[in-house]
Protein backbone atom coordinates (compact mmCIF):
# COMPACT_ATOMS: atom_id res chain seq x y z
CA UNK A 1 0.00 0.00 0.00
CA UNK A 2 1.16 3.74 -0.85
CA UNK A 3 1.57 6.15 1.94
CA UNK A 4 -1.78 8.02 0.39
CA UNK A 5 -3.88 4.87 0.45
CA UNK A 6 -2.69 4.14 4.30
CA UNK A 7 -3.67 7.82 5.33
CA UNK A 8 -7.25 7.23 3.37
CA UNK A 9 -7.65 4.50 4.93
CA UNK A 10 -6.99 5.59 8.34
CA UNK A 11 -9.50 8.62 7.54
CA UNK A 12 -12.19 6.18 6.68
CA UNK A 13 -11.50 4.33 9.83
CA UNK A 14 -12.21 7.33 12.21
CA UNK A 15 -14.91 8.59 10.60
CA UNK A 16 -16.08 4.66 11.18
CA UNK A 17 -15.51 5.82 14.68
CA UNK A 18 -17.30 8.45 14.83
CA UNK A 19 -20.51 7.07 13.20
CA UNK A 20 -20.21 4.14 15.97
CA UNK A 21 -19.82 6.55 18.74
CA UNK A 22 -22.72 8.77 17.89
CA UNK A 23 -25.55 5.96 17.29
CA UNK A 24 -24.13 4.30 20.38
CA UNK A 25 -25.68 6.53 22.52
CA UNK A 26 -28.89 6.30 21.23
CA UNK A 27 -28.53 3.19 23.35
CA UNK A 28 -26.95 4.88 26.13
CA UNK A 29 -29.23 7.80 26.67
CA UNK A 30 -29.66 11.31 25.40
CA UNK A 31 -30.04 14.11 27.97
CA UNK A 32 -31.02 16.56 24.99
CA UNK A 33 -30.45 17.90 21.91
CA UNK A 34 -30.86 20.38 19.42
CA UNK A 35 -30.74 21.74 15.60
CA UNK A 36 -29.54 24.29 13.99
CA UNK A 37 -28.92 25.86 10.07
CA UNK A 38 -26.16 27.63 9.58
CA UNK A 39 -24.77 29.69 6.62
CA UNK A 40 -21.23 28.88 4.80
CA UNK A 41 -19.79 31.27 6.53
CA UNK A 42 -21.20 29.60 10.06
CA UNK A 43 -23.46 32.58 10.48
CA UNK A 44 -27.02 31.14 12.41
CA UNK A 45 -29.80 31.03 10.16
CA UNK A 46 -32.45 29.02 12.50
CA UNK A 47 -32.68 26.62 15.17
CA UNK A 48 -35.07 25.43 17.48
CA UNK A 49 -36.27 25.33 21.19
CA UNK A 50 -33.90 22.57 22.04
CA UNK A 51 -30.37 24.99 21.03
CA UNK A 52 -31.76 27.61 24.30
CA UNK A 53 -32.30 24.49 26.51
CA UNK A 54 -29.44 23.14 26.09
CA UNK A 55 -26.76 25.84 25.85
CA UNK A 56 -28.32 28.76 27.82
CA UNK A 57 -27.72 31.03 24.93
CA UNK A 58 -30.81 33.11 23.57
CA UNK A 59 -32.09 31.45 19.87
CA UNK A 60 -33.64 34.70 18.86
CA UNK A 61 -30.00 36.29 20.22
CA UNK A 62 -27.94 34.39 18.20
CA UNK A 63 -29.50 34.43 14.75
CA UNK A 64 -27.31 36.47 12.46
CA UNK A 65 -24.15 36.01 14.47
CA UNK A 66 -21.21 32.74 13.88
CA UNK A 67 -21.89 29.93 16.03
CA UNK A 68 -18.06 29.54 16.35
CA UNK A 69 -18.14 32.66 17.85
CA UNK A 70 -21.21 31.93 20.17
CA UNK A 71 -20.39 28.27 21.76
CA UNK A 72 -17.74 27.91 23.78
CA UNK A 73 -15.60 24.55 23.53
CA UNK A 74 -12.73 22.93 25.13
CA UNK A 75 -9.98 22.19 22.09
CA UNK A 76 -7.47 21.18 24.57
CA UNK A 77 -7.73 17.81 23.61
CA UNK A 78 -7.12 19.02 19.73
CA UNK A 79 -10.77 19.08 18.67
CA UNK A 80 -11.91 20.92 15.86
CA UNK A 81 -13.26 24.67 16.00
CA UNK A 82 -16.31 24.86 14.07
CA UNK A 83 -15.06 27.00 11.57
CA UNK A 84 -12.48 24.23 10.79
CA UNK A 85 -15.42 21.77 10.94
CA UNK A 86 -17.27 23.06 8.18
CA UNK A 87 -14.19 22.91 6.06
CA UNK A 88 -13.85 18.97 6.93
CA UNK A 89 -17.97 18.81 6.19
CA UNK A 90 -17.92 20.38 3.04
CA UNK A 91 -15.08 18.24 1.48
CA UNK A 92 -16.69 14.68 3.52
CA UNK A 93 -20.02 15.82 3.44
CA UNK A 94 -20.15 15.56 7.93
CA UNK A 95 -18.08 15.84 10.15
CA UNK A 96 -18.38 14.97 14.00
CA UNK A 97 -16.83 15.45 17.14
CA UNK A 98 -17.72 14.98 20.91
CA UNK A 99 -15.96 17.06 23.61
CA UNK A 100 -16.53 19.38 26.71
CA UNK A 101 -18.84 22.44 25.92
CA UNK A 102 -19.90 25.40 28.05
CA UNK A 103 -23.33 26.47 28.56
CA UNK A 104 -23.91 30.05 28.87
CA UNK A 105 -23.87 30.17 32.79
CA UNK A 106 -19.95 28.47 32.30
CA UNK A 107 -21.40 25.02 33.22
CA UNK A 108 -19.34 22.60 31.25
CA UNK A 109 -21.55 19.54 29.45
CA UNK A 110 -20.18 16.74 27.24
CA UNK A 111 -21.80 17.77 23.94
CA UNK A 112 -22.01 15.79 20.68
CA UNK A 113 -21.62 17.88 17.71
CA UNK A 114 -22.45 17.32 14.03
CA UNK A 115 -21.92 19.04 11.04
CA UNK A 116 -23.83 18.07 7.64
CA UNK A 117 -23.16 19.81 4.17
CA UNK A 118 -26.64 20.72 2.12
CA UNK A 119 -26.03 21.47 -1.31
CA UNK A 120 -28.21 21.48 -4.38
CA UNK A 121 -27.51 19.30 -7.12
CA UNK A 122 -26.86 22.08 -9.48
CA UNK A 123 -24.89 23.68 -6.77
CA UNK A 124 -20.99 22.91 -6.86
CA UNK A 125 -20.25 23.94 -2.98
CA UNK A 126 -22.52 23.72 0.15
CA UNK A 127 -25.35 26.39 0.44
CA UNK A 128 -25.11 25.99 4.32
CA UNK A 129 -24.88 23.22 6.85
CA UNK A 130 -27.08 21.26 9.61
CA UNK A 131 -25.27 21.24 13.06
CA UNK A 132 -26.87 18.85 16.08
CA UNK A 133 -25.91 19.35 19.15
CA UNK A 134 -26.49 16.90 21.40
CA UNK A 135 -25.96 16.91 25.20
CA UNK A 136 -25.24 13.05 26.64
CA UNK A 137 -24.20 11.57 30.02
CA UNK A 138 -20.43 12.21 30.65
CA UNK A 139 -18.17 9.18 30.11
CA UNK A 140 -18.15 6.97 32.94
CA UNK A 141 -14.72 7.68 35.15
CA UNK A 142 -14.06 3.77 34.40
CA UNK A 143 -13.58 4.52 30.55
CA UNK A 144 -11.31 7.56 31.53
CA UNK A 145 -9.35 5.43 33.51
CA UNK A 146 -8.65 3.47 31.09
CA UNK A 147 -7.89 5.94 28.94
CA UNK A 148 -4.97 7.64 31.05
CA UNK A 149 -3.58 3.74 31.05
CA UNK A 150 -3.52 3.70 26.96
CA UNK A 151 -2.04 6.94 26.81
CA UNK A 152 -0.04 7.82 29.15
CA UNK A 153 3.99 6.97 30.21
CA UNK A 154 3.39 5.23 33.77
CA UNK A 155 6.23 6.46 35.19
CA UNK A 156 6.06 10.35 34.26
CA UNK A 157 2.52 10.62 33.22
CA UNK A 158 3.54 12.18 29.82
CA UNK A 159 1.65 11.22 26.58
CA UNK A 160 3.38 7.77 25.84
CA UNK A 161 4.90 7.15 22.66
CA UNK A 162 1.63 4.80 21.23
CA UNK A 163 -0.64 8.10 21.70
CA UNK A 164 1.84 10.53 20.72
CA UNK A 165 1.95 8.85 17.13
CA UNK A 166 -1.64 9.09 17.04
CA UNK A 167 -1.69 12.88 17.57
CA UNK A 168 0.76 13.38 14.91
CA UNK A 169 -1.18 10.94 12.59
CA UNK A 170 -4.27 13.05 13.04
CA UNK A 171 -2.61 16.47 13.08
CA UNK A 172 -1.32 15.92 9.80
CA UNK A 173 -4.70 15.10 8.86
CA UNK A 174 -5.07 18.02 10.09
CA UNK A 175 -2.43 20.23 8.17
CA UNK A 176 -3.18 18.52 4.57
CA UNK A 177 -7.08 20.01 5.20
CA UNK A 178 -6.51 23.20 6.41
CA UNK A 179 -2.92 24.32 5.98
CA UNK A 180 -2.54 25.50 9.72
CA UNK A 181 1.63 25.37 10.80
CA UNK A 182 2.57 22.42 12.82
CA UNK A 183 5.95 21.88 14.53
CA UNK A 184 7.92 19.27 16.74
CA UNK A 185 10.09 19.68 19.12
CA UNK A 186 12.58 16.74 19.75
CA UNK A 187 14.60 16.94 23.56
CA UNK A 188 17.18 15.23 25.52
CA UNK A 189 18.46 15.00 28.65
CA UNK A 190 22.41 15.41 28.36
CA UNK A 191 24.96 13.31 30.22
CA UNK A 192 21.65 11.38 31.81
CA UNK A 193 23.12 7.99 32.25
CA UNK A 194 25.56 9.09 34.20
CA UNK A 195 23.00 10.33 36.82
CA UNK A 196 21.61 6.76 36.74
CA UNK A 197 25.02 5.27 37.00
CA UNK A 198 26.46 7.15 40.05
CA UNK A 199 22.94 7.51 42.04
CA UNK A 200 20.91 4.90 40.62
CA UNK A 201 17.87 4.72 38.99
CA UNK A 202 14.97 5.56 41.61
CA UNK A 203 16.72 8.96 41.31
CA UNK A 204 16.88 8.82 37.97
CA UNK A 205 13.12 8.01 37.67
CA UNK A 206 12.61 11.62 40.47
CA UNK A 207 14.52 13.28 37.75
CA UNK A 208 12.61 12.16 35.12
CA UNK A 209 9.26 12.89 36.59
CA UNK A 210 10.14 16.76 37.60
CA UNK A 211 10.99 16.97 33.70
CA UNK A 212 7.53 16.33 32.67
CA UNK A 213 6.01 18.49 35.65
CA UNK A 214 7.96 21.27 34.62
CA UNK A 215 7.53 20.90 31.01
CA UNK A 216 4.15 19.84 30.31
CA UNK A 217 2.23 23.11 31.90
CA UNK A 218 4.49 25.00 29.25
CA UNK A 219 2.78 23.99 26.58
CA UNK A 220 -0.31 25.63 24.50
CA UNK A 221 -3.67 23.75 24.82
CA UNK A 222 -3.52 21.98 21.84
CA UNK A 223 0.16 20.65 22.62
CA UNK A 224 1.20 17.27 23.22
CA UNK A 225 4.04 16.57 25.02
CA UNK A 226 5.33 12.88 25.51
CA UNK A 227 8.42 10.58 26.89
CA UNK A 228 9.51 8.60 23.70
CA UNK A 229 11.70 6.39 25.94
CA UNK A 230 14.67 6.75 28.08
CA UNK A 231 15.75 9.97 28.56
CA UNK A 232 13.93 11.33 25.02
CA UNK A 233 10.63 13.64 25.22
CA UNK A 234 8.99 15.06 22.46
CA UNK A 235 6.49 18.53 22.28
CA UNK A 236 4.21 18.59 19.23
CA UNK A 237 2.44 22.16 18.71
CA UNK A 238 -0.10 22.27 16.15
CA UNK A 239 -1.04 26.06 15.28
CA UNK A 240 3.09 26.66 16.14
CA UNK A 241 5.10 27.82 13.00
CA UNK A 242 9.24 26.87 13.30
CA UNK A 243 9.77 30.77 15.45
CA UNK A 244 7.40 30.06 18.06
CA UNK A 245 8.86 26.40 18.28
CA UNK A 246 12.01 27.57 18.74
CA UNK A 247 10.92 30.28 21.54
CA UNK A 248 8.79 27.49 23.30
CA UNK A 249 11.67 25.20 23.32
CA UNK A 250 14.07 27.87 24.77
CA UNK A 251 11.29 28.09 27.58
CA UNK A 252 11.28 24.23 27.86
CA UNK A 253 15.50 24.33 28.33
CA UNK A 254 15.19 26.96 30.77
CA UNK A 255 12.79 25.16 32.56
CA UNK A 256 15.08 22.10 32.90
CA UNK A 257 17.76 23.77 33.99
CA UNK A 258 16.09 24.65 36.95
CA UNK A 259 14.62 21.57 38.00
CA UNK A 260 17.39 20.54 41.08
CA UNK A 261 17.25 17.24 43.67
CA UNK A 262 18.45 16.84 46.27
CA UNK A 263 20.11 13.31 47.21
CA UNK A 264 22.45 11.78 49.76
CA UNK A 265 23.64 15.52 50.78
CA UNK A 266 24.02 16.85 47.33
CA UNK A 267 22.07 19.15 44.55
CA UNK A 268 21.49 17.53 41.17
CA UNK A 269 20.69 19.71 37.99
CA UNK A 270 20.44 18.72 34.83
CA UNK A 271 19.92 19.75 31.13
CA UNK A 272 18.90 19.21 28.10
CA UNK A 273 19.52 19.31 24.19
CA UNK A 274 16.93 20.46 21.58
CA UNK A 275 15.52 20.25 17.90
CA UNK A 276 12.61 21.96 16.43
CA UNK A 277 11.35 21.10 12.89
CA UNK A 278 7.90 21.98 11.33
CA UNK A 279 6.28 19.65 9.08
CA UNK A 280 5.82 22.66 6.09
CA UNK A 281 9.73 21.82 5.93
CA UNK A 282 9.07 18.05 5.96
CA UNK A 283 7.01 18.26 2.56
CA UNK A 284 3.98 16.87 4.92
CA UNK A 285 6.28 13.69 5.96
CA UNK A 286 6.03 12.48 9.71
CA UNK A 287 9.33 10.13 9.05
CA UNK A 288 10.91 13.02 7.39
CA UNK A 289 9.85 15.92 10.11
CA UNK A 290 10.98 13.16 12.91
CA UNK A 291 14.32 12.61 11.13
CA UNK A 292 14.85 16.69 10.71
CA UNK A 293 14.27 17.43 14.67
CA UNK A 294 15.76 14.57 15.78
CA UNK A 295 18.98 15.51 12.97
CA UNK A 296 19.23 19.31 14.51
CA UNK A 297 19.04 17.52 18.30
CA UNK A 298 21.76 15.84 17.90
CA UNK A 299 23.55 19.07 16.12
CA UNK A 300 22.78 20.80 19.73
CA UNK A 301 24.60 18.09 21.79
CA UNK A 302 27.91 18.56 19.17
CA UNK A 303 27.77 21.87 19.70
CA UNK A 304 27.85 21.85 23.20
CA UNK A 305 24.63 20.41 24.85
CA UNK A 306 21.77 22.59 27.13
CA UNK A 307 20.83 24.67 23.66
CA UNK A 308 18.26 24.60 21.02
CA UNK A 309 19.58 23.89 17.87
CA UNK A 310 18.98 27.76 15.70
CA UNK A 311 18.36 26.50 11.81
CA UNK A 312 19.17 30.26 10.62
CA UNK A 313 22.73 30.27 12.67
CA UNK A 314 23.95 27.21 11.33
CA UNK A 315 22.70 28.37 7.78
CA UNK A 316 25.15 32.15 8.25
C-alpha cells in the first residue's frame, strides 16, 4: 500500500468511529439535543427550542451572528473549531466530534456535535450546513481510567509514545485540510546515564518525573508533550510555525535547567539538548519531520549540549 492509500484509509477508519460513537448513545441515553442551520460562513440562520435548553444562549440572540463565535468549547484535547469543521464537512459531506462544551452560565456539558453539508444538485459547494448538538451523560470515570492507562507513560505521566503517534497521525490530517503550521520539538536530557550510574535509577526516575512536571504546563492547549523512551521527550504544537517552536523550546530548556534534587547531601541539575522542525519543511512527511528534529538535536549536543539547535545560525 502507498503512503496516500494508508492515510485514506486511516481517515475512513475514524470517521467509522465516529458514526459508531454517535448511534451508540442512542442506546446509552440522550439528555437533549438540538438543531440548527447555519450559513457557509457559520453565520445562524435558525434553530429550534432545544439549542436555548441546552446551551443557555438566547435562539432569537444568536441568529445572524457565527456559532463559532457563540459556543464555547474545550480544544485542549485538539478538537476541531467549528469554523475548521465546516471545512472537513464540506469536502466529507459531515463531520463529527464529541468534547466538553460550556453552557452560557460556564457550566461545562459533554456535547455531541455534528456538522452536515446541504447542497443542491446544481450547486458545486454547500449552500449551508445542519449542526446537532447533542448533550449526553459524561463518560463513565471507568472509561477515563482506562484511557490515562492507553495513553499515558506510567512512570512520568507524559503522553506515551503509542498516543503521541496518534496525535501526529491526526494532526497531519489536520495540516493537509486546512494548511494550519505544525511543529515538533525533539529533547534530551544530556549526560543522563551518568546520573543513573552514580545515584541509581529511583533517582533517575525523580529526575525524570520533575521533567515532565515542569515541562508539560508550558505547553499551549492543543500541545502534546510525551516521553519517547529513556531519557527522550517530544512537544508537538499544532497552530506553532518553526519561530514560536524555537521560543517554546528555549522556555522548555530553561525550565530544565532549573529543576534541582536533592540526594544523599548533594544538589542535582540537569539539562537538556533540543531540535525543532515543522512539518511545512518536511514536505507533509512524519518520518521526514521526525528525522529533521531529531537531525538538529543531535547538532545541539555537538555543539555543546543545554541549547536549542537555531536552523538560521547554522545556515550564516
Amino acid at each position: 500500500m502507498t503512503l496516500t492509500d494508508i492515510s485514506q484509509q486511516v481517515v475512513q477508519e475514524q470517521r467509522l468511529r465516529q458514526a459508531d460513537t454517535w448511534f451508540a448513545t442512542l442506546l446509552n441515553g440522550i439528555n437533549d439535543y438540538a438543531a440548527l442551520t447555519v450559513r457557509p460562513d457559520g453565520e445562524v440562520i435558525t434553530g429550534d427550542p432545544g439549542f436555548t435548553r441546552q446551551t443557555g444562549y438566547d435562539l432569537s440572540a444568536v441568529i445572524g451572528q457565527k456559532l463559532g463565535d457563540v459556543l464555547k468549547t474545550d480544544t485542549t484535547g485538539g478538537d476541531l473549531r467549528l469554523d475548521e469543521q465546516l471545512v472537513v464537512a464540506e469536502r466529507d459531506g459531515w463531520h463529527l466530534q464529541e468534547g466538553w462544551q460550556q453552557r452560557a452560565n460556564g457550566e461545562r456539558y459533554w456535547c455531541q456535535r455534528l456538522v452536515v453539508a446541504r447542497s443542491r444538485d446544481d450547486e458545486t459547494g454547500p449552500i449551508g450546513f445542519s449542526v446537532i448538538l447533542r448533550d449526553v451523560p459524561r463518560r463513565e470515570a471507568a472509561a477515563e481510567d482506562l484511557r490515562r492507562v492507553l495513553t499515558r507513560d506510567h512512570l512520568t505521566g507524559a503522553a506515551n509514545r503509542r498516543h503521541f503517534s496518534h496525535a501526529m497521525e491526526r494532526e497531519q490530517t489536520r495540516w493537509r485540510d486546512l494548511r494550519h503550521s505544525l511543529s515538533l520539538i525533539m529533547l534530551d536530557l544530556d549526560h543522563f546515564k551518568a546520573i543513573n550510574d552514580t545515584y541509581g535509577h529511583p533517582v533517575g526516575d525523580i529526575m525524570l518525573r520533575r521533567v515532565a512536571e515542569a515541562c508539560a504546563p508550558l505547553l499551549p492547549p492543543r500541545g502534546v508533550f510525551a516521553r519517547l523512551g529513556g531519557e527522550e521527550f517530544a512537544a508537538l504544537l499544532p497552530r506553532y510555525d518553526g519561530q514560536q517552536a524555537i521560543g517554546l523550546a528555549e522556555d522548555l530548556r530553561a525550565a530544565i535547567a532549573a529543576i534541582e534534587v536533592e540526594t544523599a547531601g548533594t544538589i542535582l541539575t540537569l539539562t537538556a539538548s533540543f531540535g525543532c522542525a515543522t512539518l511545512d519543511e518536511a514536505d507533509g512527511s512524519i518520518d521526514a519531520l521526525i528525522a529533521l528534529a531529531d537531525k538538529r538535536l543531535y547538532a545541539a549536543k555537538r555543539g555543546g549540549r543545554n541549547q536549542v539547535f537555531q536552523p538560521q545560525a547554522a545556515a550564516a
